[in-house]
PDB file of N, CA and C in Angstrom:
ATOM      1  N   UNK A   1       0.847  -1.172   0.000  1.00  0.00           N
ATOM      2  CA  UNK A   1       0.000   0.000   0.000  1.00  0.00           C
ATOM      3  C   UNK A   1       0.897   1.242   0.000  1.00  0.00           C
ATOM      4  N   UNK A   2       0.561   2.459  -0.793  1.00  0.00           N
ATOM      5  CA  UNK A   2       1.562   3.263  -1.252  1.00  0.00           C
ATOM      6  C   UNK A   2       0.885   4.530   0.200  1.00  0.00           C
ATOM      7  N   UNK A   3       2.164   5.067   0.261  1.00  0.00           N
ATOM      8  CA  UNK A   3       1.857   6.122   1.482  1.00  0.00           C
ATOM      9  C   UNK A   3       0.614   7.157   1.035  1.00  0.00           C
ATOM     10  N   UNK A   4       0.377   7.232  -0.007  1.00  0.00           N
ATOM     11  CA  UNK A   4      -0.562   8.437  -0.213  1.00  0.00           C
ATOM     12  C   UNK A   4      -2.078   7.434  -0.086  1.00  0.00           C
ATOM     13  N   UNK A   5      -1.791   6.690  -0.359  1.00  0.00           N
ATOM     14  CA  UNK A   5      -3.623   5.180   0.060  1.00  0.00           C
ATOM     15  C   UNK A   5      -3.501   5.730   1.717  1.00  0.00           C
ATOM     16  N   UNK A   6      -2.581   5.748   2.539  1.00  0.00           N
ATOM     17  CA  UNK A   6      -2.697   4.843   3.769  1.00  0.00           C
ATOM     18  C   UNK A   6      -2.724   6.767   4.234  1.00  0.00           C
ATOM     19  N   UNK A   7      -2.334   7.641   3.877  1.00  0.00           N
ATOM     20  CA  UNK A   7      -3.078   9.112   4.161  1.00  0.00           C
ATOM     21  C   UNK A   7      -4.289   9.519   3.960  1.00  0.00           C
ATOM     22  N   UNK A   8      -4.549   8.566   2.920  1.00  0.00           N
ATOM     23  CA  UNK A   8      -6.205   9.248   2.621  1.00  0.00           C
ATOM     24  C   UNK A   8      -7.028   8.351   3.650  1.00  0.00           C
ATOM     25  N   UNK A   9      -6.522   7.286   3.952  1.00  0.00           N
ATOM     26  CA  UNK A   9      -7.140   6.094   4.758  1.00  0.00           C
ATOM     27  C   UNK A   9      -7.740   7.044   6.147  1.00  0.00           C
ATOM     28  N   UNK A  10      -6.403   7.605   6.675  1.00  0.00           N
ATOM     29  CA  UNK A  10      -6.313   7.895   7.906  1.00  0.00           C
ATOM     30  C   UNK A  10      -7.000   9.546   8.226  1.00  0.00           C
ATOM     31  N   UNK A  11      -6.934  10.290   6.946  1.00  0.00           N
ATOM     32  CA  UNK A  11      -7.561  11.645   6.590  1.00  0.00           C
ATOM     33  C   UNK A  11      -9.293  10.958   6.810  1.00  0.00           C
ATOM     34  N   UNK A  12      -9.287   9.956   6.003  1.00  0.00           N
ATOM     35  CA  UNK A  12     -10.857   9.954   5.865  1.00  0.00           C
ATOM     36  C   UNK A  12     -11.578   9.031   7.464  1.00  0.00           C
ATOM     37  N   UNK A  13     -10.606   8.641   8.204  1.00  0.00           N
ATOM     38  CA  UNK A  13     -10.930   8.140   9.826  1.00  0.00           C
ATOM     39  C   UNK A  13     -10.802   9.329  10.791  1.00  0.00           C
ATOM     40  N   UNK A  14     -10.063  10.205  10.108  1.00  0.00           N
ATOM     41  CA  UNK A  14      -9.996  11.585  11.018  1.00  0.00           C
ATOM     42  C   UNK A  14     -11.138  12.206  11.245  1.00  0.00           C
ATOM     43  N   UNK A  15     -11.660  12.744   9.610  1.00  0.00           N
ATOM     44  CA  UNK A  15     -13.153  12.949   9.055  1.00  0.00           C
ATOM     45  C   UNK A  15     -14.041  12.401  10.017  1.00  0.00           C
ATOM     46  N   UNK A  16     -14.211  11.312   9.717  1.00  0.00           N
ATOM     47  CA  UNK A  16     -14.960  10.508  10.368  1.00  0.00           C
ATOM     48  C   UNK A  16     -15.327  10.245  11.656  1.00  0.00           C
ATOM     49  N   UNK A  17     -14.526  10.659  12.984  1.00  0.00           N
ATOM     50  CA  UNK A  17     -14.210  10.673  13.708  1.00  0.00           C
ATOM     51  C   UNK A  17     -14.666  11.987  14.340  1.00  0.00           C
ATOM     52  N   UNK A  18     -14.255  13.044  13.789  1.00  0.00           N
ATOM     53  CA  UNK A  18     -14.656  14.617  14.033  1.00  0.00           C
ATOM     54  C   UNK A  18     -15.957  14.813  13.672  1.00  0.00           C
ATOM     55  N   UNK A  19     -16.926  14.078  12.514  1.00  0.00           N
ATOM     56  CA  UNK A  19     -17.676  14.175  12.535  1.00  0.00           C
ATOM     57  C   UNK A  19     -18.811  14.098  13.387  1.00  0.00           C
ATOM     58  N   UNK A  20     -18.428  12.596  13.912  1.00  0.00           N
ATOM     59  CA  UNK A  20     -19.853  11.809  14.604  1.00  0.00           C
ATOM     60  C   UNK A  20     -20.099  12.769  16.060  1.00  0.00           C
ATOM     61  N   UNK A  21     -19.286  13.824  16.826  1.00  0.00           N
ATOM     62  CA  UNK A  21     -20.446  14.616  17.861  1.00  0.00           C
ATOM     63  C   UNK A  21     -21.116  15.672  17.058  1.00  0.00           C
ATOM     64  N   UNK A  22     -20.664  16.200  15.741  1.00  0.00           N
ATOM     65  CA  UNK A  22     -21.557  16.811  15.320  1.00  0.00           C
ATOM     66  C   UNK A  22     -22.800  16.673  14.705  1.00  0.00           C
ATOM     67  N   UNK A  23     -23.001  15.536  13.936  1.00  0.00           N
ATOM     68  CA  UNK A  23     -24.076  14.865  13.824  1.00  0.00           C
ATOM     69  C   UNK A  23     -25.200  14.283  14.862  1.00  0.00           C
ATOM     70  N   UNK A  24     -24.160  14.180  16.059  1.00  0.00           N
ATOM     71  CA  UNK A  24     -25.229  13.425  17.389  1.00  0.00           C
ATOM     72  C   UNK A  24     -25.761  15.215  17.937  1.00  0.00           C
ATOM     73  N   UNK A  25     -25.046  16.078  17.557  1.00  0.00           N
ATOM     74  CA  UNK A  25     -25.637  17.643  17.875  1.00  0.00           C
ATOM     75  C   UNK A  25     -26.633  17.749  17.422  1.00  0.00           C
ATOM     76  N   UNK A  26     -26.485  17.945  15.900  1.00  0.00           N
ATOM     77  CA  UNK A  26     -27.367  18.078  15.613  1.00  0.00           C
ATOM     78  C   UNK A  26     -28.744  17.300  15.195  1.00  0.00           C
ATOM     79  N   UNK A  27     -28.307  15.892  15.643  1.00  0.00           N
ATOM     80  CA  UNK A  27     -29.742  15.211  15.992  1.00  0.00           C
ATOM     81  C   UNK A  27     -30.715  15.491  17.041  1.00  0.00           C
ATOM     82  N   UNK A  28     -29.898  15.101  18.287  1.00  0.00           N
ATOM     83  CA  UNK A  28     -29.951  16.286  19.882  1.00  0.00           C
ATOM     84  C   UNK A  28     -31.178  17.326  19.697  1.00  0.00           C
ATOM     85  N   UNK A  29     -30.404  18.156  18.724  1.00  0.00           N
ATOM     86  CA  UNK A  29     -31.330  19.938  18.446  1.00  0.00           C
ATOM     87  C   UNK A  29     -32.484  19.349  17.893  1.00  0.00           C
ATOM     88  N   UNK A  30     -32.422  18.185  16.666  1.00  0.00           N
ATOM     89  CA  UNK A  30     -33.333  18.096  15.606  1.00  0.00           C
ATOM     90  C   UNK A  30     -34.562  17.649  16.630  1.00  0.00           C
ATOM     91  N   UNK A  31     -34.459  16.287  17.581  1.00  0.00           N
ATOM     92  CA  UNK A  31     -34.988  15.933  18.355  1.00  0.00           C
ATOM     93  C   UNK A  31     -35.969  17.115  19.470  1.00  0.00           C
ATOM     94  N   UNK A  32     -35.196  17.529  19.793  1.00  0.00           N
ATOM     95  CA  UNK A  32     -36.043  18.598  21.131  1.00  0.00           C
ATOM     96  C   UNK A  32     -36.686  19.308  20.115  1.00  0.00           C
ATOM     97  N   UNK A  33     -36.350  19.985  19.262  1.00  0.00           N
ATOM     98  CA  UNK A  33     -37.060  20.789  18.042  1.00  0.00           C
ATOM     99  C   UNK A  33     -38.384  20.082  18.234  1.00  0.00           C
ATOM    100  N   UNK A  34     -38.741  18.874  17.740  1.00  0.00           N
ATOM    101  CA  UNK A  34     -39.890  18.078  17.807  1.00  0.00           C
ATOM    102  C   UNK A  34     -40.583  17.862  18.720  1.00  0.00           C
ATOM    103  N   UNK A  35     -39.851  17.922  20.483  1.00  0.00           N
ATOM    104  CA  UNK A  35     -40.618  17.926  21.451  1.00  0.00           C
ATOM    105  C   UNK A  35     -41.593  19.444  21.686  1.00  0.00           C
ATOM    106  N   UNK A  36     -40.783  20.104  21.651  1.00  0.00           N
ATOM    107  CA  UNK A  36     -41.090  21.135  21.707  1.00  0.00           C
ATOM    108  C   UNK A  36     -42.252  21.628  20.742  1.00  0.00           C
ATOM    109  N   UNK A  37     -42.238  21.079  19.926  1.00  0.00           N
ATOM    110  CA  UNK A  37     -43.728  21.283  18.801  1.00  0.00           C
ATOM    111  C   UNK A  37     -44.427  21.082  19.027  1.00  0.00           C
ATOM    112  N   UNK A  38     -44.478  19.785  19.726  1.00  0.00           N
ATOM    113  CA  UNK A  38     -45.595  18.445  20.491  1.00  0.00           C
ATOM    114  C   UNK A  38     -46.191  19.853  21.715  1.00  0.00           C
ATOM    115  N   UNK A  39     -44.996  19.591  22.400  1.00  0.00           N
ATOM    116  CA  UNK A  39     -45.875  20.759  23.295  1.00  0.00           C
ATOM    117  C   UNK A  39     -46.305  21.793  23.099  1.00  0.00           C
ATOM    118  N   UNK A  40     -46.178  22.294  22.114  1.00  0.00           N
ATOM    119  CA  UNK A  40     -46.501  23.842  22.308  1.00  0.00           C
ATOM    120  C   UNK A  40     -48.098  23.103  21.491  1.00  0.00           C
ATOM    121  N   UNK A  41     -48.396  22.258  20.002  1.00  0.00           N
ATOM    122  CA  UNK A  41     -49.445  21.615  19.374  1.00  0.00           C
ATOM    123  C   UNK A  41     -50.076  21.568  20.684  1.00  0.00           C
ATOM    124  N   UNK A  42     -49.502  20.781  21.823  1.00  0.00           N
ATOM    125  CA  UNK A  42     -50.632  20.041  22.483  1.00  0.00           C
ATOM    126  C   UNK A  42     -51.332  21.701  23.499  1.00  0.00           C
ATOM    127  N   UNK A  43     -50.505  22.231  23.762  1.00  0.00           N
ATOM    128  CA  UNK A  43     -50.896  23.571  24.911  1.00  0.00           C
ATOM    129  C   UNK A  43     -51.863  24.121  24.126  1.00  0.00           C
ATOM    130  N   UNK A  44     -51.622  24.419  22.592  1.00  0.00           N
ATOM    131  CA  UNK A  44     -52.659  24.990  22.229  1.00  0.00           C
ATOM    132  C   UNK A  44     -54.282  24.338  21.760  1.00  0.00           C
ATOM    133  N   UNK A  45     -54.044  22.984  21.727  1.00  0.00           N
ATOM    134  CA  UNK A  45     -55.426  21.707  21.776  1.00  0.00           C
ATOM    135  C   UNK A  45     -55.927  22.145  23.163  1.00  0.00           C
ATOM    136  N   UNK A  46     -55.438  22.327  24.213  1.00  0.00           N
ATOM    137  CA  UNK A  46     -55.848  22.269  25.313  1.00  0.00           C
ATOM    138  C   UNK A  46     -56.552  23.636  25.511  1.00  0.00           C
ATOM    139  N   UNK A  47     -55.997  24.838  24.729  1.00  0.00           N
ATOM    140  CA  UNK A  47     -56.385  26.098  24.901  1.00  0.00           C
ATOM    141  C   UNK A  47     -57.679  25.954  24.273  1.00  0.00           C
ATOM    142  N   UNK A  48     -57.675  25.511  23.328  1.00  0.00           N
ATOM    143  CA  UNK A  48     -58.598  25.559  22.211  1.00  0.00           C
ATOM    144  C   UNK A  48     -60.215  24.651  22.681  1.00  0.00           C
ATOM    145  N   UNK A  49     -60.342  23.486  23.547  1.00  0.00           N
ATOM    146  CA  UNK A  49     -60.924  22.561  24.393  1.00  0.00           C
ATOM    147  C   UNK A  49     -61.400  23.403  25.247  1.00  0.00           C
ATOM    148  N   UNK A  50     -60.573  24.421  26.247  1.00  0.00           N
ATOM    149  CA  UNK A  50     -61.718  25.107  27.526  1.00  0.00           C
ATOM    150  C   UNK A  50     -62.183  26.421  26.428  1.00  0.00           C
ATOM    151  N   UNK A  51     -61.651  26.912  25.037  1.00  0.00           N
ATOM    152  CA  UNK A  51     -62.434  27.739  24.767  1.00  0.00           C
ATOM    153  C   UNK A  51     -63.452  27.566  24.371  1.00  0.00           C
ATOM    154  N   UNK A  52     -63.721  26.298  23.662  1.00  0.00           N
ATOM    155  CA  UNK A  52     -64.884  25.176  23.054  1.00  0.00           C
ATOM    156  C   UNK A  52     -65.905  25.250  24.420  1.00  0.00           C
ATOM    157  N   UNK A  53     -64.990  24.802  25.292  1.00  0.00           N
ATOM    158  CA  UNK A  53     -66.600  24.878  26.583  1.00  0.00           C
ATOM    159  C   UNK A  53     -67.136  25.801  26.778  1.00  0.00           C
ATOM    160  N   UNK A  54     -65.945  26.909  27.215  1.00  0.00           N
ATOM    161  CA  UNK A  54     -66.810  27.836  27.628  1.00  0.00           C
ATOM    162  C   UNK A  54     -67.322  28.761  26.707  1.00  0.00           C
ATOM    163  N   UNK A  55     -67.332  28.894  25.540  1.00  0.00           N
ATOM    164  CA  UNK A  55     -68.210  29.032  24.750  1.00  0.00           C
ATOM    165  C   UNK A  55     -69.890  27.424  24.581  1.00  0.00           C
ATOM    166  N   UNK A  56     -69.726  26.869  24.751  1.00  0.00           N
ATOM    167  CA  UNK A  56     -70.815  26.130  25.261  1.00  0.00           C
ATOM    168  C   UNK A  56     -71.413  26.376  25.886  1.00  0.00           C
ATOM    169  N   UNK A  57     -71.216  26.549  27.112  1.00  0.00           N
ATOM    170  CA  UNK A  57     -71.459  27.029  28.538  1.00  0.00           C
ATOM    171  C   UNK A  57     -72.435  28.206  28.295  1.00  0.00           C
ATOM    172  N   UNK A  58     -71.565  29.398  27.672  1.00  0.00           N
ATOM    173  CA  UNK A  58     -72.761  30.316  27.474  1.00  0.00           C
ATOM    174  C   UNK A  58     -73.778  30.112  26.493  1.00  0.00           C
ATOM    175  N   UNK A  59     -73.926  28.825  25.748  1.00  0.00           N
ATOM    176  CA  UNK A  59     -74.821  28.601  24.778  1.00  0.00           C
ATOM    177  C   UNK A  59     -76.055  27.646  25.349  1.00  0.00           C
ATOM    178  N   UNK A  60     -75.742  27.716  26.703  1.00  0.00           N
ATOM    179  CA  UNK A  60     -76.473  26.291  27.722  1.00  0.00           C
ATOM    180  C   UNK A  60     -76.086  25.243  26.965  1.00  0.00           C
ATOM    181  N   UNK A  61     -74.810  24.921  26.238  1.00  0.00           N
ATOM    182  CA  UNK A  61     -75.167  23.355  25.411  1.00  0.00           C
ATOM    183  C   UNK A  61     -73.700  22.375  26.338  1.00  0.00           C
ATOM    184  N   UNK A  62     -73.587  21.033  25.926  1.00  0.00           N
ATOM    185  CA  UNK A  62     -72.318  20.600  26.194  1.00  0.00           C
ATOM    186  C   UNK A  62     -72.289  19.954  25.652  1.00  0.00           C
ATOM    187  N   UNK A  63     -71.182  19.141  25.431  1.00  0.00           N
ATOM    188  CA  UNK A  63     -70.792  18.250  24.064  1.00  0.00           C
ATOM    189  C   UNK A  63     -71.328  17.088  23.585  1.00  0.00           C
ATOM    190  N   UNK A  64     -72.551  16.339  24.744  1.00  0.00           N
ATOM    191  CA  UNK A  64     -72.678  15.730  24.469  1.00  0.00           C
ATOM    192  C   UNK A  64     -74.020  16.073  23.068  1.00  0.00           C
ATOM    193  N   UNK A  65     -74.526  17.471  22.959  1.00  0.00           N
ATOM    194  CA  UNK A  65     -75.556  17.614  22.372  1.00  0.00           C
ATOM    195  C   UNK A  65     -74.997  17.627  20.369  1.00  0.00           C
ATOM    196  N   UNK A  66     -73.549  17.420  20.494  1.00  0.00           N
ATOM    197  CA  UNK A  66     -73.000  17.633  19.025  1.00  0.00           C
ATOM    198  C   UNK A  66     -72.407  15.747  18.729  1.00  0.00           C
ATOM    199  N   UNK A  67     -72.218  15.686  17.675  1.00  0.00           N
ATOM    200  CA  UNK A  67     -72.100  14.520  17.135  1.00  0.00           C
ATOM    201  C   UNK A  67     -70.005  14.659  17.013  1.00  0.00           C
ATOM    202  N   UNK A  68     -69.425  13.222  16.919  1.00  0.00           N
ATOM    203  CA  UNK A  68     -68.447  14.042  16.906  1.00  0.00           C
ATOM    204  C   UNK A  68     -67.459  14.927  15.990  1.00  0.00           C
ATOM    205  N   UNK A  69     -67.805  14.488  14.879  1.00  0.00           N
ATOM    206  CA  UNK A  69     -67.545  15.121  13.840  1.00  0.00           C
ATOM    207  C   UNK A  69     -68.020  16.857  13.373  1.00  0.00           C
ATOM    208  N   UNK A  70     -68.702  17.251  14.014  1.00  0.00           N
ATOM    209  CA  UNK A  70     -69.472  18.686  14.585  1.00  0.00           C
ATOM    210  C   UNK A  70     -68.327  19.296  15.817  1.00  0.00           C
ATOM    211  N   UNK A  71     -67.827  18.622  16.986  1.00  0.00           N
ATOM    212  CA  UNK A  71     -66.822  18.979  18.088  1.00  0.00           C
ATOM    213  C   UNK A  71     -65.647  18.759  17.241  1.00  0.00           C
ATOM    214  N   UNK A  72     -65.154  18.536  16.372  1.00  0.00           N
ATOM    215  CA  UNK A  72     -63.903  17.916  15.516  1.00  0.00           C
ATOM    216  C   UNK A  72     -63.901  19.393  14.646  1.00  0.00           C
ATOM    217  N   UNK A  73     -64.990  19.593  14.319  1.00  0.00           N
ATOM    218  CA  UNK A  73     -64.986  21.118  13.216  1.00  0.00           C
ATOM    219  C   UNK A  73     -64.907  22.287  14.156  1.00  0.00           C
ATOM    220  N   UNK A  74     -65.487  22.147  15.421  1.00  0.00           N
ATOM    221  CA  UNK A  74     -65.452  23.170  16.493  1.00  0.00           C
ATOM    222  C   UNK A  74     -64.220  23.507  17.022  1.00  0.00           C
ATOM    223  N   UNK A  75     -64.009  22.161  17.087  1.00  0.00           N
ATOM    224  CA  UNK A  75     -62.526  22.333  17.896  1.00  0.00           C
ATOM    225  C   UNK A  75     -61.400  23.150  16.491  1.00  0.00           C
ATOM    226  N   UNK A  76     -61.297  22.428  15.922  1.00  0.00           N
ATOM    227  CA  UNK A  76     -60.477  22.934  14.544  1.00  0.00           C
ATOM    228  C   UNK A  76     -60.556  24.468  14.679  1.00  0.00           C
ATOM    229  N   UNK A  77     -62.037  24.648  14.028  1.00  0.00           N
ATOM    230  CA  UNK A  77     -62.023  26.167  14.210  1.00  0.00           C
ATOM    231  C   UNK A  77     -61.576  27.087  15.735  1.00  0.00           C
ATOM    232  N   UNK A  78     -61.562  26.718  16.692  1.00  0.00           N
ATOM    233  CA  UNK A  78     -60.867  27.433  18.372  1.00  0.00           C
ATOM    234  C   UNK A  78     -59.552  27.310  17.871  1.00  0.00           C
ATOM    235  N   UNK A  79     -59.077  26.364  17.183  1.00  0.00           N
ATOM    236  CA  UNK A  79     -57.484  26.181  17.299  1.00  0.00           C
ATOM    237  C   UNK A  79     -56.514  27.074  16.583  1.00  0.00           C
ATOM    238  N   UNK A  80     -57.692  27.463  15.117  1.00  0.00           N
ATOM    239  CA  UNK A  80     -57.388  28.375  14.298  1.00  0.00           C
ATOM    240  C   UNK A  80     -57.248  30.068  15.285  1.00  0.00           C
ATOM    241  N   UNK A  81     -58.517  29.856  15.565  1.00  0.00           N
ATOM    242  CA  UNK A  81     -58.509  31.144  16.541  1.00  0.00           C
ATOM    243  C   UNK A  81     -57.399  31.332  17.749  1.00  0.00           C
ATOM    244  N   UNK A  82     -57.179  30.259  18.525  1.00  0.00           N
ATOM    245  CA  UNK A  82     -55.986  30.256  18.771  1.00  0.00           C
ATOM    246  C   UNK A  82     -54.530  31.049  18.622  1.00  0.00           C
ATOM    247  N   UNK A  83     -54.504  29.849  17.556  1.00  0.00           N
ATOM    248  CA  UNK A  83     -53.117  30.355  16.499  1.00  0.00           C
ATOM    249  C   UNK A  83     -52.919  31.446  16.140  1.00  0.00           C
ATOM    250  N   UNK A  84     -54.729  32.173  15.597  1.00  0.00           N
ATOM    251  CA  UNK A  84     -54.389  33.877  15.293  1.00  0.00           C
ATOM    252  C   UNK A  84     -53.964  35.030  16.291  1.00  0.00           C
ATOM    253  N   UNK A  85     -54.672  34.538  17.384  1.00  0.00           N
ATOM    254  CA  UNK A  85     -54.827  35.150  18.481  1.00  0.00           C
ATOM    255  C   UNK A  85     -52.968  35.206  19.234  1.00  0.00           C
ATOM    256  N   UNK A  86     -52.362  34.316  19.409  1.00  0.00           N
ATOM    257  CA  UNK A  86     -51.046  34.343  19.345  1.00  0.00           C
ATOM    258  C   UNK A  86     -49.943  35.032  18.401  1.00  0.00           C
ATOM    259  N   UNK A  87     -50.154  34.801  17.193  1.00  0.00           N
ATOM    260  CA  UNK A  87     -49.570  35.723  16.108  1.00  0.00           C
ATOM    261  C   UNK A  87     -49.831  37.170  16.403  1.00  0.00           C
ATOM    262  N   UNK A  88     -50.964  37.148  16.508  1.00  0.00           N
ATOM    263  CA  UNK A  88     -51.397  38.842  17.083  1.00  0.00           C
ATOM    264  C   UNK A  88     -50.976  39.592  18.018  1.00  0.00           C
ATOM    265  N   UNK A  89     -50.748  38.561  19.358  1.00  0.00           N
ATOM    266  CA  UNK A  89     -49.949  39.128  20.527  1.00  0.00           C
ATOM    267  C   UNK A  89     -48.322  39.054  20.219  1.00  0.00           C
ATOM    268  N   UNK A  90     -48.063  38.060  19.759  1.00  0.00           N
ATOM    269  CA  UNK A  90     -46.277  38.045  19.186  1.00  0.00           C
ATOM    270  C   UNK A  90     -46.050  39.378  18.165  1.00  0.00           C
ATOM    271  N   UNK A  91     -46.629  40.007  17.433  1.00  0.00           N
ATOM    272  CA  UNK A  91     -46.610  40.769  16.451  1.00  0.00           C
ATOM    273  C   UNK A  91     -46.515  42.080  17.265  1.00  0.00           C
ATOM    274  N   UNK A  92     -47.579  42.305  18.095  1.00  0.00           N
ATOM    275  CA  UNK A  92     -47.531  43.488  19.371  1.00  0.00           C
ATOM    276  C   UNK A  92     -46.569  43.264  19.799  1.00  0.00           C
ATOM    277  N   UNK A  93     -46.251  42.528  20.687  1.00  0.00           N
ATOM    278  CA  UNK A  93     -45.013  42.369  21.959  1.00  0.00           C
ATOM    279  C   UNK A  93     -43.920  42.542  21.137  1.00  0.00           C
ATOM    280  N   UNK A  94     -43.594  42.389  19.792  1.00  0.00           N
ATOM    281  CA  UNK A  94     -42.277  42.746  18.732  1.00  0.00           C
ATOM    282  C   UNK A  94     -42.377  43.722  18.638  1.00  0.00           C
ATOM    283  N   UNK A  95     -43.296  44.703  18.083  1.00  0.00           N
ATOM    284  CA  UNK A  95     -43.433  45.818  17.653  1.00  0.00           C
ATOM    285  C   UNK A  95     -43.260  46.953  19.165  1.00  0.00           C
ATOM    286  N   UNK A  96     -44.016  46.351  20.436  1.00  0.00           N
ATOM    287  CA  UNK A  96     -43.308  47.107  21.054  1.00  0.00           C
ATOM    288  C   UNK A  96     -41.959  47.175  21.932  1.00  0.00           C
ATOM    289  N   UNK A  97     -41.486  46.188  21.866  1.00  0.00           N
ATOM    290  CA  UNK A  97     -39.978  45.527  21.771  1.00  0.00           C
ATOM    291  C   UNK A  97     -39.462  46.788  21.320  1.00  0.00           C
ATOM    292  N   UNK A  98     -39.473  46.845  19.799  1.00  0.00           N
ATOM    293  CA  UNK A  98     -38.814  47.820  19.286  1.00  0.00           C
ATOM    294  C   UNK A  98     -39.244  49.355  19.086  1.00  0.00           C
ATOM    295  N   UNK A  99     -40.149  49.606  19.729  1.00  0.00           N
ATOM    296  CA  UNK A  99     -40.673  51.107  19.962  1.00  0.00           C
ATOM    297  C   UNK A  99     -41.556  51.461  19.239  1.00  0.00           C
ATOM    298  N   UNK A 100     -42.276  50.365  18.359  1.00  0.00           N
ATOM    299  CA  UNK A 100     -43.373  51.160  17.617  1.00  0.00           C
ATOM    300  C   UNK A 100     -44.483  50.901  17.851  1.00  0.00           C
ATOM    301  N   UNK A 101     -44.810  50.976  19.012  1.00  0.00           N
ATOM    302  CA  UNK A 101     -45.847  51.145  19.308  1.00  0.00           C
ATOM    303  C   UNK A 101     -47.240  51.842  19.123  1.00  0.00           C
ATOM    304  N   UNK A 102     -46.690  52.885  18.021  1.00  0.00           N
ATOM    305  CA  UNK A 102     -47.828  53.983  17.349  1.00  0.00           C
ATOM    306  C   UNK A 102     -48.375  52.845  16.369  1.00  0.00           C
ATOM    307  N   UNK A 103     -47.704  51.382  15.656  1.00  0.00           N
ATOM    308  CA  UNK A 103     -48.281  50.981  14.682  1.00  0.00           C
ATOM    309  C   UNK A 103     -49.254  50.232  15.302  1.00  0.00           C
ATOM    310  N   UNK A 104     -49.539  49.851  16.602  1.00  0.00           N
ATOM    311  CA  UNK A 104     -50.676  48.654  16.884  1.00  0.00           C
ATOM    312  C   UNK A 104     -52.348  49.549  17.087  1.00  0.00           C
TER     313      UNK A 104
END
């Protein structure tokens, strides 16, 4: 085996070697990335569920009076509302972050 085989051998175990904590990094990140989705998805199902009631509540109704595919469209739609309702406050709390507060 000629010295320049048995450099590239040892270049490409070096590689190799230096690589694998960066890859387990950024699996690590990739991973919690995903938990973190889960939770924040699930916080806002949950937000979206007591807004469903208590909008019920003032309608005198409760869930059992909807079929479930009717609570499945209800819920959907709170979640949307949700979601907007957050964008809306993140958009404020930025804007006055940075002082412009004349735009909200």
């Amino acid at each position: 085996m000629s010295i320049s085989k048995k450099l590239k051998g040892h270049a490409v175990n070096a590689f190799n070697i230096a690589k694998e904590p960066f890859d387990k990094t950024f699996d690590l990140a990739r991973i919690h990335s995903e938990k973190l989705k889960e939770r924040i998805d699930m916080k806002i199902q949950e937000r979206a569920l007591l807004n469903l009631k208590a909008e019920l509540a003032m309608r005198h109704k409760s869930l059992d009076n909807y079929t479930d595919e009717e609570i499945e469209i209800m819920l959907s739609s709170e979640k949307h509302k949700v979601i907007d309702d957050l964008k809306t406050k993140s958009l404020v709390g930025a804007l006055a972050l940075l002082g412009l507060d004349f735009l909200v």
